[in-house]
Protein backbone atom coordinates (compact mmCIF):
# COMPACT_ATOMS: atom_id res chain seq x y z
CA UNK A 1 56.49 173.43 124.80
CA UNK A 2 53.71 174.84 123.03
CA UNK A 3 50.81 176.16 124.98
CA UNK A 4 47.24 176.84 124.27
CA UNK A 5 45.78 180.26 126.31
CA UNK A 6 42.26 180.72 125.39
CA UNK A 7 39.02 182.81 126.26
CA UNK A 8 41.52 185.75 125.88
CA UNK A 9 39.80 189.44 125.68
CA UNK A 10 39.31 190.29 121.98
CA UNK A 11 41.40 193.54 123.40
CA UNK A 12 44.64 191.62 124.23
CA UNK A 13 47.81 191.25 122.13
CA UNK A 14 50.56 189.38 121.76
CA UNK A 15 52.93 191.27 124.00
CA UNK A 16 50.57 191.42 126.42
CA UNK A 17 50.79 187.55 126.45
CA UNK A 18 54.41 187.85 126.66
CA UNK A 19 54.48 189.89 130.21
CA UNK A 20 52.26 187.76 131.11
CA UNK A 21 54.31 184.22 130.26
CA UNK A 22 58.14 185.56 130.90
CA UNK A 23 57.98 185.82 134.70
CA UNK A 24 57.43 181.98 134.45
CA UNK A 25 60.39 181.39 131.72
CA UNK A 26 61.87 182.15 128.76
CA UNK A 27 59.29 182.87 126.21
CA UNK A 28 60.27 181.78 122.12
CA UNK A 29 57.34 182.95 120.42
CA UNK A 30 53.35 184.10 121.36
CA UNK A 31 50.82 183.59 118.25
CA UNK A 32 47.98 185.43 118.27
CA UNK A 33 44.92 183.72 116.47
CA UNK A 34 43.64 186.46 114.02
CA UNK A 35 40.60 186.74 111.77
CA UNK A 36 42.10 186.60 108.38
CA UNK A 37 39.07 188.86 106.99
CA UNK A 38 39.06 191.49 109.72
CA UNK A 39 42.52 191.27 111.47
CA UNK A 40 40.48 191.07 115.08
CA UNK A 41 41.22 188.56 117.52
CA UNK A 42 39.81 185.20 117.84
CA UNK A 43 39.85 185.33 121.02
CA UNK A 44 43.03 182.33 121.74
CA UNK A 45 46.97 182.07 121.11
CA UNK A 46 49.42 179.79 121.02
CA UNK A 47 52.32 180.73 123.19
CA UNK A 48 55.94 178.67 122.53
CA UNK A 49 58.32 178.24 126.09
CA UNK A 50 61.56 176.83 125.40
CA UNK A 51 61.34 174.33 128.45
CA UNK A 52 58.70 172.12 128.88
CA UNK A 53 59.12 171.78 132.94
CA UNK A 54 58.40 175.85 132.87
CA UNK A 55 55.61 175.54 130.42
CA UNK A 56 53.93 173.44 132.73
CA UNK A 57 54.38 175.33 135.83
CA UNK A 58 53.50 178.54 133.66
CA UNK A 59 50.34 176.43 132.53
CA UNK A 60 49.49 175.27 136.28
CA UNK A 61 49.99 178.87 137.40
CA UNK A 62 47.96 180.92 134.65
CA UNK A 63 44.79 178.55 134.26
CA UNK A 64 41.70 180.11 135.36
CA UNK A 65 43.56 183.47 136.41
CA UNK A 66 41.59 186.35 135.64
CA UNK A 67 42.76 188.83 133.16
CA UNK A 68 41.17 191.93 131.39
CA UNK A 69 37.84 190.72 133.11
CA UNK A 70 38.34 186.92 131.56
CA UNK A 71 39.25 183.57 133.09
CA UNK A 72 41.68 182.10 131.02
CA UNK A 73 42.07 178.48 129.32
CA UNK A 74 45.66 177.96 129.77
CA UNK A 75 46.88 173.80 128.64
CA UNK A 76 49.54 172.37 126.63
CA UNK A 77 48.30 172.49 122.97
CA UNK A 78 47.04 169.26 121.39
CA UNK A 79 48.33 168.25 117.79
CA UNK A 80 46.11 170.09 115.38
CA UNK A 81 43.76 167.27 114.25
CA UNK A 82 42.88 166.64 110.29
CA UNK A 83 39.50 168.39 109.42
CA UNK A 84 37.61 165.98 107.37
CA UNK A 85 34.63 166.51 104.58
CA UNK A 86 35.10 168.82 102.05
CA UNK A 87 37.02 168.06 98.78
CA UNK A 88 39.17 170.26 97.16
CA UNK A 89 37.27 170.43 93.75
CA UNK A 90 35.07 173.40 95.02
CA UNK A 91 31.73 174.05 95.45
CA UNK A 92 28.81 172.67 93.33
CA UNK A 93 28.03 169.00 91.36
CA UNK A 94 30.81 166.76 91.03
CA UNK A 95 31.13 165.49 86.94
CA UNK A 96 30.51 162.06 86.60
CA UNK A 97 28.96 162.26 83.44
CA UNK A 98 31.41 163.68 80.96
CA UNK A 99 28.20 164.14 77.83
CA UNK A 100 27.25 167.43 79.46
C-alpha cells in the first residue's frame, strides 16, 4: 500500500519516516519529495507498506499525530492525476505560418 504523509518538517528524512512507520509493519520503501534545484524537502513523502490491512491501521494511527512540532497528513496515496496545458514544443509562438 502506498501512503501519502504530508505537512512533514522541512527537517525530517526518510529514515526518520521509517521509525516512525515500522512499529506499525513492515516498511518496503519511504520517498522523500525533494526539490530537484535545491535538494531541500518539499515538505511530503510517499511511504510503501507491504500489507495494505497495516497501511491502514498505520494510516489511522499516524494522522494528525504531532511530530517535530507538525500535525501530519497521513492517507493512502491517490493515483497521480495527468497535468494538463502545456505542450511539449516549448515556450514562445507556435508556427503556423511556414513564410517566416
Amino acid at each position: 500500500m502506498r501512503i501519502y504523509v504530508g505537512n512533514l518538517s522541512f527537517n525530517t528524512e526518510e529514515p526518520q519516516l521509517e521509525q516512525l512507520f515500522a512499529p506499525l509493519g513492515r516498511v518496503d520503501s519511504v520517498r522523500l519529495v525533494r526539490d530537484q534545484a535545491t535538494g531541500r524537502s518539499r515538505g511530503f513523502a510517499f511511504v510503501e507498506m507491504a500489507d495494505d490491512a497495516q497501511g491502514r491501521a498505520a494510516c489511522k494511527a499516524l494522522d494528525q499525530q504531532e511530530v517535530d512540532g507538525r500535525r501530519l497528513t497521513v492517507n493512502e496515496a491517490k493515483p497521480q492525476e495527468r497535468r494538463s496545458g502545456g505542450s511539449s514544443r516549448g515556450g514562445g509562438r507556435h508556427r503556423r505560418d511556414t513564410r517566416w
